[in-house]
C-alpha atoms as a PDB file:
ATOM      1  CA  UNK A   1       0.000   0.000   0.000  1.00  0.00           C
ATOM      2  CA  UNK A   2       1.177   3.930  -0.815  1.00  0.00           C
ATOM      3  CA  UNK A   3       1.516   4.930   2.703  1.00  0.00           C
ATOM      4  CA  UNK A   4       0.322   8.157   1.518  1.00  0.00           C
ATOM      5  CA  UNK A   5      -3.104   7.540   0.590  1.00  0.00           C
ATOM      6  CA  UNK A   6      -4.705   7.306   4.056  1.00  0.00           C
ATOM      7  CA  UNK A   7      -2.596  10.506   5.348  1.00  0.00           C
ATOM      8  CA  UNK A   8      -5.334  13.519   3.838  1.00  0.00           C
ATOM      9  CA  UNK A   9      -8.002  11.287   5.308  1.00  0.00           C
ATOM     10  CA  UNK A  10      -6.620  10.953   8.818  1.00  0.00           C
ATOM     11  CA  UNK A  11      -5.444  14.914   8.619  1.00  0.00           C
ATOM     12  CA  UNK A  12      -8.827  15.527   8.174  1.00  0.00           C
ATOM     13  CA  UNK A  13     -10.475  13.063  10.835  1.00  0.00           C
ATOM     14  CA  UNK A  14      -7.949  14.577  13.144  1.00  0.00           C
ATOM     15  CA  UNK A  15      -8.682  17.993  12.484  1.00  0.00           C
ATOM     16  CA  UNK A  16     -12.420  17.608  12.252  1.00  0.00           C
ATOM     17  CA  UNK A  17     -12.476  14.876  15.390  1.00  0.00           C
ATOM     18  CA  UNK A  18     -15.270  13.394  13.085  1.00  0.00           C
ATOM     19  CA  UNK A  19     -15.421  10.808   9.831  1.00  0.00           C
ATOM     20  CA  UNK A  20     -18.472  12.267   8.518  1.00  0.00           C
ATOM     21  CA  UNK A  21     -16.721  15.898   8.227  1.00  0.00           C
ATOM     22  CA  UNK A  22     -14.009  14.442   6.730  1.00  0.00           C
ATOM     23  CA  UNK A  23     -15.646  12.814   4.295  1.00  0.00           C
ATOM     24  CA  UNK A  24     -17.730  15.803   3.115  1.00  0.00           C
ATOM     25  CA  UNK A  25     -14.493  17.458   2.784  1.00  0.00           C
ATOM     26  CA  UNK A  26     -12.910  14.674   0.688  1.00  0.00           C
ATOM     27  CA  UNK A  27     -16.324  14.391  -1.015  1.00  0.00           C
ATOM     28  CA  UNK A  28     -16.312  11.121  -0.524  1.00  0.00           C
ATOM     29  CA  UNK A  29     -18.134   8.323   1.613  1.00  0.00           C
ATOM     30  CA  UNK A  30     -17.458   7.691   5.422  1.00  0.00           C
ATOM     31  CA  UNK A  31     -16.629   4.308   4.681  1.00  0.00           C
ATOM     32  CA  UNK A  32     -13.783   5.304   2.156  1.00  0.00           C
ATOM     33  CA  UNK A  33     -12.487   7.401   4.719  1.00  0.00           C
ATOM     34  CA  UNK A  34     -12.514   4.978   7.949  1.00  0.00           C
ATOM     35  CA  UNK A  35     -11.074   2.325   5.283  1.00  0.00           C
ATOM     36  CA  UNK A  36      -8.539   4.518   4.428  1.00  0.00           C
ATOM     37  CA  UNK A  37      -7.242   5.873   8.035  1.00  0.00           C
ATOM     38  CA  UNK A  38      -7.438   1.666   8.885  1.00  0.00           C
ATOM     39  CA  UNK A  39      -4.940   0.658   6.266  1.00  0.00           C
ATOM     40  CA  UNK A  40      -2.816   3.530   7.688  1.00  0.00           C
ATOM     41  CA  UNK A  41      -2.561   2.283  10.908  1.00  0.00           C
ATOM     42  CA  UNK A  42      -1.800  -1.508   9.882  1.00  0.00           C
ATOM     43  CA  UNK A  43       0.819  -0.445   7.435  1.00  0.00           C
ATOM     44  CA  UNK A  44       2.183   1.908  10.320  1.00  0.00           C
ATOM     45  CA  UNK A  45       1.909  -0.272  13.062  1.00  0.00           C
ATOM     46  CA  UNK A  46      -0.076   1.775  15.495  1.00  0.00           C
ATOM     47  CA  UNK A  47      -3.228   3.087  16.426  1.00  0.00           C
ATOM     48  CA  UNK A  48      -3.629   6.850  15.484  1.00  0.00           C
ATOM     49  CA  UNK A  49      -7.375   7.365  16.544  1.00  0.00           C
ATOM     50  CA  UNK A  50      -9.157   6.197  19.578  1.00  0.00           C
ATOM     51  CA  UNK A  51     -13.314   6.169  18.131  1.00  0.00           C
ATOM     52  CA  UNK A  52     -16.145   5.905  19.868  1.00  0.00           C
ATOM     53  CA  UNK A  53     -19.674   6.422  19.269  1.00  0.00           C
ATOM     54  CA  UNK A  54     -19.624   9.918  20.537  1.00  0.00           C
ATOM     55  CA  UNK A  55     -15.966  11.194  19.544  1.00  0.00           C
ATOM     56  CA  UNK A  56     -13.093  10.860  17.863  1.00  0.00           C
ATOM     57  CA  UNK A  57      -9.822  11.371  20.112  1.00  0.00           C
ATOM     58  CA  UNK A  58      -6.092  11.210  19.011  1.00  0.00           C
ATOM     59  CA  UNK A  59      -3.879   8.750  20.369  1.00  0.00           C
ATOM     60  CA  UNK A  60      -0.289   9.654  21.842  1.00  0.00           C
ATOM     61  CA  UNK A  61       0.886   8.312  18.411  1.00  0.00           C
ATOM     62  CA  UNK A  62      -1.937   9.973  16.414  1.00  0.00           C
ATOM     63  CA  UNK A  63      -0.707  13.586  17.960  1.00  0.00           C
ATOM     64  CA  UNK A  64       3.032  12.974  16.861  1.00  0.00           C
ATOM     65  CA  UNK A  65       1.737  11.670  13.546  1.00  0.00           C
ATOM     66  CA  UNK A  66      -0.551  14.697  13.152  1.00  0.00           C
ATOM     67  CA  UNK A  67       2.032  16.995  12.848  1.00  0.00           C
ATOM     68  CA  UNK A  68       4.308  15.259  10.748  1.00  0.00           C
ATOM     69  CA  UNK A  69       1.175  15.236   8.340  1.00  0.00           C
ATOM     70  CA  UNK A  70       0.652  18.881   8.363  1.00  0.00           C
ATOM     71  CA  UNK A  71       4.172  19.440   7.598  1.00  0.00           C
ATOM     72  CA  UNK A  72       4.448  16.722   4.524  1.00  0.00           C
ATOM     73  CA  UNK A  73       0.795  17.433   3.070  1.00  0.00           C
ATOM     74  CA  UNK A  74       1.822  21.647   3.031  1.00  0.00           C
ATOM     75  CA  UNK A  75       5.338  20.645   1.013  1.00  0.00           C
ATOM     76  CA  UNK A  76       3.159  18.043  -0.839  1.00  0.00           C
ATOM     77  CA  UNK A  77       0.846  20.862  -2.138  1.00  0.00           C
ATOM     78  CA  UNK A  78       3.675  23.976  -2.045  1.00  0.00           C
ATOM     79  CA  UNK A  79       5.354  21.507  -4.541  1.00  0.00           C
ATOM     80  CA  UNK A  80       2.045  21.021  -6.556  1.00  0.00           C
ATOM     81  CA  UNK A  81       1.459  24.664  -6.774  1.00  0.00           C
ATOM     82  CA  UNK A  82       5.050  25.571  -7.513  1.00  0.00           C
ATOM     83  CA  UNK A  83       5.209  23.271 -10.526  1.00  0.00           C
ATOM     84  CA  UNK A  84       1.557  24.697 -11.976  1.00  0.00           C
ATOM     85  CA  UNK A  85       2.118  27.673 -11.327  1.00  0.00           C
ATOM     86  CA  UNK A  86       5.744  28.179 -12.518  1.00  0.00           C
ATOM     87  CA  UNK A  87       5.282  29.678 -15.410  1.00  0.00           C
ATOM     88  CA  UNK A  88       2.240  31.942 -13.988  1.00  0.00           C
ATOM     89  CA  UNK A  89       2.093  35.916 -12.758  1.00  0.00           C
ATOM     90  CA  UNK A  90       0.836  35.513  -9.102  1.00  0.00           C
ATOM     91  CA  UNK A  91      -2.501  34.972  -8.490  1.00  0.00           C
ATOM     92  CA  UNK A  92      -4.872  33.837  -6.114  1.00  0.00           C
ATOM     93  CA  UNK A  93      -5.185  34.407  -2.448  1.00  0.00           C
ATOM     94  CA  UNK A  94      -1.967  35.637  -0.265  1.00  0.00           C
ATOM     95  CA  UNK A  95      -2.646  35.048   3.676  1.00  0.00           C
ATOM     96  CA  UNK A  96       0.387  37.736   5.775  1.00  0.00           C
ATOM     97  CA  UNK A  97       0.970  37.865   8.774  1.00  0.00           C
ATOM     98  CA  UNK A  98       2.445  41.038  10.340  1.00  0.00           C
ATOM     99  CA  UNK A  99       3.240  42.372  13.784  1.00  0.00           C
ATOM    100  CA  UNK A 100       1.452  46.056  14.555  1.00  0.00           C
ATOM    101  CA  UNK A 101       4.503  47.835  15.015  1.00  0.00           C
ATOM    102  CA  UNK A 102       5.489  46.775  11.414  1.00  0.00           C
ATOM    103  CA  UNK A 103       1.956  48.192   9.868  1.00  0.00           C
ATOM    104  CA  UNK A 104       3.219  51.561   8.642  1.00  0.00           C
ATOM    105  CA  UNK A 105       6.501  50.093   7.313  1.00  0.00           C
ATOM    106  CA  UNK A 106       4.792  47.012   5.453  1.00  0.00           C
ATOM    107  CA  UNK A 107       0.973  47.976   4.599  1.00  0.00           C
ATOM    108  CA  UNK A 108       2.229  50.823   1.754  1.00  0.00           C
ATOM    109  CA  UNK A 109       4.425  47.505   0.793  1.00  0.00           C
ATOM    110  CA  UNK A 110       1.364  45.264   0.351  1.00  0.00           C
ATOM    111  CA  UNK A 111      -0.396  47.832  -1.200  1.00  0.00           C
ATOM    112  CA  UNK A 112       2.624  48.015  -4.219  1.00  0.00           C
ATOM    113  CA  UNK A 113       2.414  44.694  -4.235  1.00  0.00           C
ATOM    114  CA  UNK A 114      -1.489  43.979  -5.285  1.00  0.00           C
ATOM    115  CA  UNK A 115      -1.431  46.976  -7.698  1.00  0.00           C
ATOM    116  CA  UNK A 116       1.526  45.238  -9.312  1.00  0.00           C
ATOM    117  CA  UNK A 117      -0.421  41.642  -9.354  1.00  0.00           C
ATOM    118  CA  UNK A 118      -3.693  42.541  -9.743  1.00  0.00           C
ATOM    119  CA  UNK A 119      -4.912  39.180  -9.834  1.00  0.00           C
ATOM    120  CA  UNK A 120      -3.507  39.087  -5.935  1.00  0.00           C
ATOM    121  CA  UNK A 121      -6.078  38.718  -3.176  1.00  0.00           C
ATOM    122  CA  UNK A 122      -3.892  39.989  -0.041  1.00  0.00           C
ATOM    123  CA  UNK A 123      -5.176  38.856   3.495  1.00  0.00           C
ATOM    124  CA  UNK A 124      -3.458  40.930   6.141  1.00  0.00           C
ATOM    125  CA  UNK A 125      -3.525  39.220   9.817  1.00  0.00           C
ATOM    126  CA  UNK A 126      -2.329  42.181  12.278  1.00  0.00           C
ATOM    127  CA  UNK A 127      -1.056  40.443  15.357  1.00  0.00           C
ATOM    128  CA  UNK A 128       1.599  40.382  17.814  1.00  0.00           C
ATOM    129  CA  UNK A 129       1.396  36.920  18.769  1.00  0.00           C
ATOM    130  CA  UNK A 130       3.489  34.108  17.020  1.00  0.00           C
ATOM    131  CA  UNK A 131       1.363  32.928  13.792  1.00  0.00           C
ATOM    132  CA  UNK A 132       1.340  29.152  13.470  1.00  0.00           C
ATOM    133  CA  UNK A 133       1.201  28.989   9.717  1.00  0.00           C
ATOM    134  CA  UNK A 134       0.499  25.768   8.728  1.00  0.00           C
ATOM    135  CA  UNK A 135      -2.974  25.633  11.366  1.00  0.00           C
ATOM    136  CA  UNK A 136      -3.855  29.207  10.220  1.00  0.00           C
ATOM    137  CA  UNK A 137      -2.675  28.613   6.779  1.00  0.00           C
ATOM    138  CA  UNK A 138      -0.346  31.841   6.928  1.00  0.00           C
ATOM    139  CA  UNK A 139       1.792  32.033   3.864  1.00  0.00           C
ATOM    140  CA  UNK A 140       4.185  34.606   5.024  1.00  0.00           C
ATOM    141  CA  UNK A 141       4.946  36.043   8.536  1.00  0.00           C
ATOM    142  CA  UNK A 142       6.323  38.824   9.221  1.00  0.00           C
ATOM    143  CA  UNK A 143       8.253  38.807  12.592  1.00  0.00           C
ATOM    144  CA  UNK A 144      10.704  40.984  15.093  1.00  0.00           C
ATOM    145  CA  UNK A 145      13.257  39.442  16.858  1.00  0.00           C
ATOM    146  CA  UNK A 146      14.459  35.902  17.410  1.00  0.00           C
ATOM    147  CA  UNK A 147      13.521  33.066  15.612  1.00  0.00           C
ATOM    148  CA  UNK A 148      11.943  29.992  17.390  1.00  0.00           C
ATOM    149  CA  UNK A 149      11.618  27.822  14.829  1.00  0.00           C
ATOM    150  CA  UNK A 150      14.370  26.326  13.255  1.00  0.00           C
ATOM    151  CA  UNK A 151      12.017  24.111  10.661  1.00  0.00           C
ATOM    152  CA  UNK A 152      11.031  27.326   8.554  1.00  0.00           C
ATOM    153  CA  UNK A 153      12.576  29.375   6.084  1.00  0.00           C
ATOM    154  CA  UNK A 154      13.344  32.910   6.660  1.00  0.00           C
ATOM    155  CA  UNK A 155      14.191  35.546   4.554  1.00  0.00           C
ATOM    156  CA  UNK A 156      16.298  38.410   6.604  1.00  0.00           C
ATOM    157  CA  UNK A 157      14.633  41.866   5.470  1.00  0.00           C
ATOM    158  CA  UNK A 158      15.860  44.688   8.236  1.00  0.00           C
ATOM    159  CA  UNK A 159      18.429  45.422  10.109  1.00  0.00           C
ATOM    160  CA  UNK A 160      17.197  47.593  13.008  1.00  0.00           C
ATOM    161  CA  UNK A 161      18.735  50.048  15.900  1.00  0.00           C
ATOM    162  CA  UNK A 162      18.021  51.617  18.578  1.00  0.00           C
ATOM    163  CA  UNK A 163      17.625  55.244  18.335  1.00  0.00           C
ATOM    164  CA  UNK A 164      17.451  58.153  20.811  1.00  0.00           C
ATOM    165  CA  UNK A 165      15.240  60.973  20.000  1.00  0.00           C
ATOM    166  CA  UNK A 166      14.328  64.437  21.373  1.00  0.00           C
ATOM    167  CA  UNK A 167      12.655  67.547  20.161  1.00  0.00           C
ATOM    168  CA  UNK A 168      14.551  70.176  19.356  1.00  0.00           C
ATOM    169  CA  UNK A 169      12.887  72.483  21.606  1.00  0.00           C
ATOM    170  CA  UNK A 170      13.329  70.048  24.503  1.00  0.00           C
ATOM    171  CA  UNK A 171      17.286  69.591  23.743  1.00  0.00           C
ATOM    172  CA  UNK A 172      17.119  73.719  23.576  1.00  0.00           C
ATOM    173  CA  UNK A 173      15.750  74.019  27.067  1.00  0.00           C
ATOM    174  CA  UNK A 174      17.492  70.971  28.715  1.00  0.00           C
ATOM    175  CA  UNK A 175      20.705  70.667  26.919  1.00  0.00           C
ATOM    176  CA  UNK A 176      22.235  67.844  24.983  1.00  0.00           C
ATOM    177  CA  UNK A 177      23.353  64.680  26.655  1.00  0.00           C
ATOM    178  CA  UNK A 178      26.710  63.732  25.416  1.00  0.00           C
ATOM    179  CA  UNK A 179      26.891  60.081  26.946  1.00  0.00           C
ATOM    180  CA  UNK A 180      24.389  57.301  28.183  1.00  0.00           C
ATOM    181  CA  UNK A 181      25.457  58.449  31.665  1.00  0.00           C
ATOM    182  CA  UNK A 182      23.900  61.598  31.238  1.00  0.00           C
ATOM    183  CA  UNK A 183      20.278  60.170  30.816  1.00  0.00           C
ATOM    184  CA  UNK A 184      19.554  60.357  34.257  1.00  0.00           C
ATOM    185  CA  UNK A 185      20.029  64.787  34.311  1.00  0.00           C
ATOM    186  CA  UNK A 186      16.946  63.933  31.760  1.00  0.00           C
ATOM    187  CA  UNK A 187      13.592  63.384  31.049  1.00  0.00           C
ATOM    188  CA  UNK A 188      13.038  59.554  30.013  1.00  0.00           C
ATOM    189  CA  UNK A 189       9.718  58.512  27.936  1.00  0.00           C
ATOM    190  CA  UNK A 190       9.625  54.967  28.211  1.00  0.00           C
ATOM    191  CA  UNK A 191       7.883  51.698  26.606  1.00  0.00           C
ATOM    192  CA  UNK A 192       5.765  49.546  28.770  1.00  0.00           C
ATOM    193  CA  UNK A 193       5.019  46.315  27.582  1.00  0.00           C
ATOM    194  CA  UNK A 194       2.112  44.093  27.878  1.00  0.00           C
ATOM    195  CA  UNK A 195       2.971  42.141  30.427  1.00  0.00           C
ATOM    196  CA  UNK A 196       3.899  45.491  32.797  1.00  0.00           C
ATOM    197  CA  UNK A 197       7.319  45.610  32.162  1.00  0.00           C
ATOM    198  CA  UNK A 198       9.188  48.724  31.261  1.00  0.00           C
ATOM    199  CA  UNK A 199      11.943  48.850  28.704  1.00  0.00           C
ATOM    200  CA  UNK A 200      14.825  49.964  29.100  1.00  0.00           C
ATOM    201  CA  UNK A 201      17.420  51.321  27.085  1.00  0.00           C
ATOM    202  CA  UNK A 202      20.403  49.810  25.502  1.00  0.00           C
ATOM    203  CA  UNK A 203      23.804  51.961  24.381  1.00  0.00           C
ATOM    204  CA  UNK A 204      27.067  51.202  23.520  1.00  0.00           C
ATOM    205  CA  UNK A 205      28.993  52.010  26.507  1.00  0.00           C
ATOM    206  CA  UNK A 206      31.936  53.340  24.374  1.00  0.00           C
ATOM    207  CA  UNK A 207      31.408  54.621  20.033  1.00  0.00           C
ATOM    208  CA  UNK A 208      31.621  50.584  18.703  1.00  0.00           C
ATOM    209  CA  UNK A 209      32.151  48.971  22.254  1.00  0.00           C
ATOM    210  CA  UNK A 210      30.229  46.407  24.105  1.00  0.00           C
ATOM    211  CA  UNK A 211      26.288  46.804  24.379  1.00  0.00           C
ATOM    212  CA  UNK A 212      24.311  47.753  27.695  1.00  0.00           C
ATOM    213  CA  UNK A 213      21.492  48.383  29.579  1.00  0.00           C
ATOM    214  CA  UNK A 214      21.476  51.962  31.460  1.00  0.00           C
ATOM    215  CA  UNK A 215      18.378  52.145  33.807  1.00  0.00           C
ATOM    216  CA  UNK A 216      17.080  55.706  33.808  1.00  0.00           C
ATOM    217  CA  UNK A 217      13.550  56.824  35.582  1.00  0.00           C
ATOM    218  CA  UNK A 218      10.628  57.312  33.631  1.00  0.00           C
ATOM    219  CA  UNK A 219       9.429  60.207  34.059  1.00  0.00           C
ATOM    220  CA  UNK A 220       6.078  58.684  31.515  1.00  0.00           C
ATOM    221  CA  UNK A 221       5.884  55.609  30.362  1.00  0.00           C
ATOM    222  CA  UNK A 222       3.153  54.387  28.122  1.00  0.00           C
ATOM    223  CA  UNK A 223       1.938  51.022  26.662  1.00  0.00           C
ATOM    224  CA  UNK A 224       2.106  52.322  22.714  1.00  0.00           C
ATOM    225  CA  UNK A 225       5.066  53.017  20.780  1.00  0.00           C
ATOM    226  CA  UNK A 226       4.092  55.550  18.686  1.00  0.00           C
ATOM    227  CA  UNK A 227       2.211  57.912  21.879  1.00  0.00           C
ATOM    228  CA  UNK A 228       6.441  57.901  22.925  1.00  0.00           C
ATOM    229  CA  UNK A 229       6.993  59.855  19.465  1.00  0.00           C
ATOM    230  CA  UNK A 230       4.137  61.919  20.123  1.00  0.00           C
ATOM    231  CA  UNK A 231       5.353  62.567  23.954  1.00  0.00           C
ATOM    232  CA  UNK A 232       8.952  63.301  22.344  1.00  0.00           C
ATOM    233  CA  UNK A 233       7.752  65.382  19.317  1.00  0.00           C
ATOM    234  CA  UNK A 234       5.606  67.598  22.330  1.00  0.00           C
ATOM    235  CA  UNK A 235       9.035  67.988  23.904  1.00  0.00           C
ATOM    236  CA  UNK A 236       7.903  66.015  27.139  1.00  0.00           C
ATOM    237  CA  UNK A 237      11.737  63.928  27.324  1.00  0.00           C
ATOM    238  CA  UNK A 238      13.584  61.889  25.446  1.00  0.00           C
ATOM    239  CA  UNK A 239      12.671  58.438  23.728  1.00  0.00           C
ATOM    240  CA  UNK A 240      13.985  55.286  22.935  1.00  0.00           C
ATOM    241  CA  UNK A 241      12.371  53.543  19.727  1.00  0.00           C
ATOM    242  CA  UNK A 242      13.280  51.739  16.600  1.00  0.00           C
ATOM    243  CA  UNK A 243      15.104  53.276  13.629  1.00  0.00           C
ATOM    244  CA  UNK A 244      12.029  52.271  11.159  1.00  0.00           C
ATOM    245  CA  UNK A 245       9.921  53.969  13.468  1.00  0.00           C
ATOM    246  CA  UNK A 246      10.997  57.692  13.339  1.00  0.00           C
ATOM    247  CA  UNK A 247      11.305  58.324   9.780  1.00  0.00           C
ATOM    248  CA  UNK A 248       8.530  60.543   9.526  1.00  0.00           C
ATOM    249  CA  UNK A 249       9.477  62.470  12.761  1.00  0.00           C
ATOM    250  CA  UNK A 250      13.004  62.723  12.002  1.00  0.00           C
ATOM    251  CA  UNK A 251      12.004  63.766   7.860  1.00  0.00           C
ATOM    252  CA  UNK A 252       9.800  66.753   8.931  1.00  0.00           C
ATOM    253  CA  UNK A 253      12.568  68.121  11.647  1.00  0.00           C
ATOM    254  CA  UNK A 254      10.081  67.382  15.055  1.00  0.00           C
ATOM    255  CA  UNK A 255      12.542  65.004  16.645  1.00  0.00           C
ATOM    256  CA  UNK A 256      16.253  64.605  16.353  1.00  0.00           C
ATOM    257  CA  UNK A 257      18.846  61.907  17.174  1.00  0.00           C
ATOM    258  CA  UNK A 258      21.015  62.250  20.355  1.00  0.00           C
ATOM    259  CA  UNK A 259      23.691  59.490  21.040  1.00  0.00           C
ATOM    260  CA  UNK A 260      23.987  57.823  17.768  1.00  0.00           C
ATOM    261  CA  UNK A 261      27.630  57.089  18.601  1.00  0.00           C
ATOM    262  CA  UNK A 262      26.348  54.967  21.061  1.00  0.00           C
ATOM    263  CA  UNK A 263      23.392  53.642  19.549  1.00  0.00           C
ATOM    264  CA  UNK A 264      22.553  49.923  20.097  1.00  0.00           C
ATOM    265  CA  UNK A 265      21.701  47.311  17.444  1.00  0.00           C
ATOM    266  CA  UNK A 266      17.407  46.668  17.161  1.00  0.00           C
ATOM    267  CA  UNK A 267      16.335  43.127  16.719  1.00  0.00           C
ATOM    268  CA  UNK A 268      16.228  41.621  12.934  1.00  0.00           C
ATOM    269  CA  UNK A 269      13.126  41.570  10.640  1.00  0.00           C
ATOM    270  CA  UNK A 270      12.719  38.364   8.799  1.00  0.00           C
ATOM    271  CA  UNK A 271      10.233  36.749   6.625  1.00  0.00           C
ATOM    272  CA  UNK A 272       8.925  33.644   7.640  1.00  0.00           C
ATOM    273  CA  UNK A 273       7.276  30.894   5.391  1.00  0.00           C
ATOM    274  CA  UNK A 274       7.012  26.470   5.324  1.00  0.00           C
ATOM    275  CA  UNK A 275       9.676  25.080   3.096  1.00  0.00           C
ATOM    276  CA  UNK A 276       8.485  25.074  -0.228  1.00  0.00           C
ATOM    277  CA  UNK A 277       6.445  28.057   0.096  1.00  0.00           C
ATOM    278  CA  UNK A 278       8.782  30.310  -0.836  1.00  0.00           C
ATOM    279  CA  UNK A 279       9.224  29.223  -4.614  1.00  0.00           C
ATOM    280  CA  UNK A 280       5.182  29.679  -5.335  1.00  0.00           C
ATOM    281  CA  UNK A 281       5.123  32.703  -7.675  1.00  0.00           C
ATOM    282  CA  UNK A 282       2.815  34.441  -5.297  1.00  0.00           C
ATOM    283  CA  UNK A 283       4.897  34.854  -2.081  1.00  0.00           C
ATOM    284  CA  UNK A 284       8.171  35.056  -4.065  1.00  0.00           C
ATOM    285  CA  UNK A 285       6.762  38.076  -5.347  1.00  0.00           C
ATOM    286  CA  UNK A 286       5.663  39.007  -1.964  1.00  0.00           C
ATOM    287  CA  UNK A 287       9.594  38.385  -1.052  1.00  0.00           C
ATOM    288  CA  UNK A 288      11.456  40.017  -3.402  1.00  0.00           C
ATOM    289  CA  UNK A 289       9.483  43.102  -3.463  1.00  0.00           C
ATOM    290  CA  UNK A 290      10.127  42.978   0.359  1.00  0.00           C
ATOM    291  CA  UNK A 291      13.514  42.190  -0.314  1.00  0.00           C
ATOM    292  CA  UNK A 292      13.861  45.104  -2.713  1.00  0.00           C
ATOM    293  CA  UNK A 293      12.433  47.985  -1.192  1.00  0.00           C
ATOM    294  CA  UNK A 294      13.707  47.082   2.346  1.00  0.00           C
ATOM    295  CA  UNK A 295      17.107  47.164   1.532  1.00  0.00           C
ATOM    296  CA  UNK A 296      19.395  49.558   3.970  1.00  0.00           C
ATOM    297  CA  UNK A 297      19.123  52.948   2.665  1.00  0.00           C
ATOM    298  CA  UNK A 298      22.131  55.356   2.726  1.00  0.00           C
ATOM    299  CA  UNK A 299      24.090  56.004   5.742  1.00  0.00           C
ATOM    300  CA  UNK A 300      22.008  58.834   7.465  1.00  0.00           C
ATOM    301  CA  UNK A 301      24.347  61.796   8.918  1.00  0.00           C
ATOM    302  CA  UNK A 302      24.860  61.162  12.578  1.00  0.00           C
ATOM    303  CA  UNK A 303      22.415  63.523  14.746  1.00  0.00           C
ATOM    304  CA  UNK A 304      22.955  65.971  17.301  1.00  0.00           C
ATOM    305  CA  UNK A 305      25.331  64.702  20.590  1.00  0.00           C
ATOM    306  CA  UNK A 306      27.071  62.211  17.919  1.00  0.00           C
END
């Protein structure tokens, strides 16, 4: 027997916890199905499903067998779709998903990108929380900071740093702070996140040196990164925030750098997708546009206490 011809039926008994829903999804019979998911466990050796007349339950075998499933059916039809669609503009629908901070940097992105593949249907899932793609059938995440899992493929797309920012009509009342140390002669707008915890700030001790934490007081903190710009940019203290994040501020003269000798490197950006994924003409046009526009712009000049 193919080994796997029972595995879409049994990934769809699992997922349903019922044979009849399965088999409407299959459009196909219940008995096909249960047929189908019994040959898979003789030629495997185990039982995968415990059944009873009221339920369906997964076995301590069925649950490690599950997820091997996922994982093989998703490269099974990546593959599929890669090799139809190969010589195809992108089409069809695109599932993202991207963390909030990330909105203003990626959404004008997205937006490129459909107007460029019209025959695109985008579906953009804000959240903060780690996507798993294969259950919610993500094509791309977008994420900030470390990556978990090793089994995916990511795509680096930003470097990021830390960058300390002031208005100008703060800096001209309370002076310019020429080292880390200085911070606490200052007014400190910091990040609280959602579990309670304040941020604080990381410099390079020395221009190039080793990184560290310097613990200031807050003299506000607030639970939304952008209200810190808007604190800042009223010339209530200094903030601490992401490079990608000030552009706008920094373009139209409200805030200005301080410290960017000692400025700290930001977590990376990557792009996240199943293996396979990444060759179906759809997100690989989702990833080089990405790739493209993302790239490090040019050096800007140092701000104001460099």
């Amino acid at each position: 027997m193919d080994l796997f011809t029972g595995v879409l039926p049994f990934l769809h008994v699992a997922e349903e916890r019922s044979f009849r829903k399965a088999a409407e999804r299959l459009g196909v019979t219940v008995a096909a199905v249960s047929k189908a998911v019994r040959r898979l466990e003789e030629e495997l050796g185990a039982r995968l499903l415990e059944r009873t007349s009221r339920q369906v339950a997964l076995t301590s075998e069925g649950a490690a067998f599950l997820e091997r499933a996922r994982e093989a059916v998703a490269q099974m039809r990546a593959a599929r779709e890669t090799v139809a669609q190969a010589h195809r503009a992108p089409r069809g629908p695109l599932t993202v998903s991207l963390p909030f901070i990330l909105g203003p940097v990626l959404l004008p992105r997205l937006a490129r990108l459909q107007a460029r593949h019209p025959q695109l249907t985008l579906h953009v899932r804000m959240s903060d929380r780690l996507s798993r793609l294969v259950e919610e059938q993500v094509d791309v995440a977008i994420r900030l900071g470390g990556l978990e899992d090793s089994s995916l493929v990511a795509r680096r797309l930003l470097h990021t740093r830390w960058m300390t920012l002031a208005a100008p009509t703060y800096l001209a009342r309370h002076g310019t702070p020429e080292n880390p140390t200085d911070l606490e002669h200052h007014a400190c707008l910091k990040f609280v996140d959602p579990k309670g915890l304040t941020r604080e700030w990381r410099f390079r001790q020395t221009p190039g040196g080793a990184e560290a934490v310097v613990r200031t007081r807050a003299a506000i903190d607030v639970d939304h990164g952008p209200a810190l710009l808007d604190l800042a940019a009223a010339g209530a203290g200094l903030c601490q925030v992401l490079d990608f994040m000030s552009d706008a501020r920094m373009r139209d003269g409200t805030l200005v750098e301080v410290l960017a000798d000692h400025a700290a490197e930001g977590p990376q950006v990557h792009a996240l997708c199943l293996p396979g994924r990444q060759s179906v003409p759809r997100v690989r046009a989702l990833l080089q546009l990405l790739v493209e526009e993302l790239r490090p712009p040019p050096e800007r000049p140092k701000g104001r206490g460099a």
